[in-house]
C-alpha atoms as a PDB file:
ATOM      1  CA  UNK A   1       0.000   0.000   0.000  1.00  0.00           C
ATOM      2  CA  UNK A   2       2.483   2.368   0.793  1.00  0.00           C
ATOM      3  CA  UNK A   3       4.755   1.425  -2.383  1.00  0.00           C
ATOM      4  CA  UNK A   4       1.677   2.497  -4.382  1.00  0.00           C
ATOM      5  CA  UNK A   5       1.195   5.625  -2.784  1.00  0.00           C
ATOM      6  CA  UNK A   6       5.196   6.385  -3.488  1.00  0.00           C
ATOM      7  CA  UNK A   7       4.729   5.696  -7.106  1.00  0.00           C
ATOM      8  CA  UNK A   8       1.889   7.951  -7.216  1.00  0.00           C
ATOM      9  CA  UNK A   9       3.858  10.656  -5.554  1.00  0.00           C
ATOM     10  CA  UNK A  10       6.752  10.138  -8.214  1.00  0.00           C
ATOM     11  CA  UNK A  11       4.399  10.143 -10.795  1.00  0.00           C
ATOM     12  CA  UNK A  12       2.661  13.442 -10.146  1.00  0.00           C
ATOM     13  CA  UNK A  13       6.382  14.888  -9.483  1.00  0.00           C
ATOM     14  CA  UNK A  14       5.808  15.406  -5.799  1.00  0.00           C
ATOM     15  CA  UNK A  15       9.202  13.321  -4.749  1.00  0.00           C
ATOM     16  CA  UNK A  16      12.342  11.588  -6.014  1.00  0.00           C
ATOM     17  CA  UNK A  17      13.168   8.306  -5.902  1.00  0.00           C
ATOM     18  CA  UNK A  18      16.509   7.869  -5.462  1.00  0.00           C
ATOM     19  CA  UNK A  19      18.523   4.453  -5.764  1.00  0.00           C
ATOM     20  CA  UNK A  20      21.460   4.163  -3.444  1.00  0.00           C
ATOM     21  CA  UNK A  21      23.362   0.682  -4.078  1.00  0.00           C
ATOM     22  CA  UNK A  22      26.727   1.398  -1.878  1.00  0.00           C
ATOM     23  CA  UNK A  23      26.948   0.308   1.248  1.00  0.00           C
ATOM     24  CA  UNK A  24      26.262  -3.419   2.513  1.00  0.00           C
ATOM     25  CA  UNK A  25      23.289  -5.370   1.962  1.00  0.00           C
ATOM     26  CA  UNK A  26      20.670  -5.040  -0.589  1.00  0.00           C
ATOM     27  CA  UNK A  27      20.320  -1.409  -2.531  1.00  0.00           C
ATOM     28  CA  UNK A  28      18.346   1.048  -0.270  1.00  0.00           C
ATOM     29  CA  UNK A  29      15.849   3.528  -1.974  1.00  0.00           C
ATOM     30  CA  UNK A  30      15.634   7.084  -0.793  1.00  0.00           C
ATOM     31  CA  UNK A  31      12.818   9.360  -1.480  1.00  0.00           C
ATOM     32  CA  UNK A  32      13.065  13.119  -1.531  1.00  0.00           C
ATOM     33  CA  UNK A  33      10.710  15.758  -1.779  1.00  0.00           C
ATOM     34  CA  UNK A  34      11.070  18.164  -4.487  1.00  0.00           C
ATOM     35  CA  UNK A  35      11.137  21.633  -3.959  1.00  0.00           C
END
């Protein structure tokens, strides 16, 4: 549920989605708002 209300955000351009793959473990994603 709350995936789909990310992708919705993204969509309408309200945040980023940002991929960070350093760092240990599996790749984390960030979201940011954009001003």
């Amino acid at each position: 549920k709350l995936k789909e209300i990310l992708n919705y955000l993204v969509r309408e351009g309200v945040i980023k989605e940002h991929i960070k793959s350093e760092g240990v473990g599996r790749p984390g994603i960030y979201y940011s708002i954009v001003e």
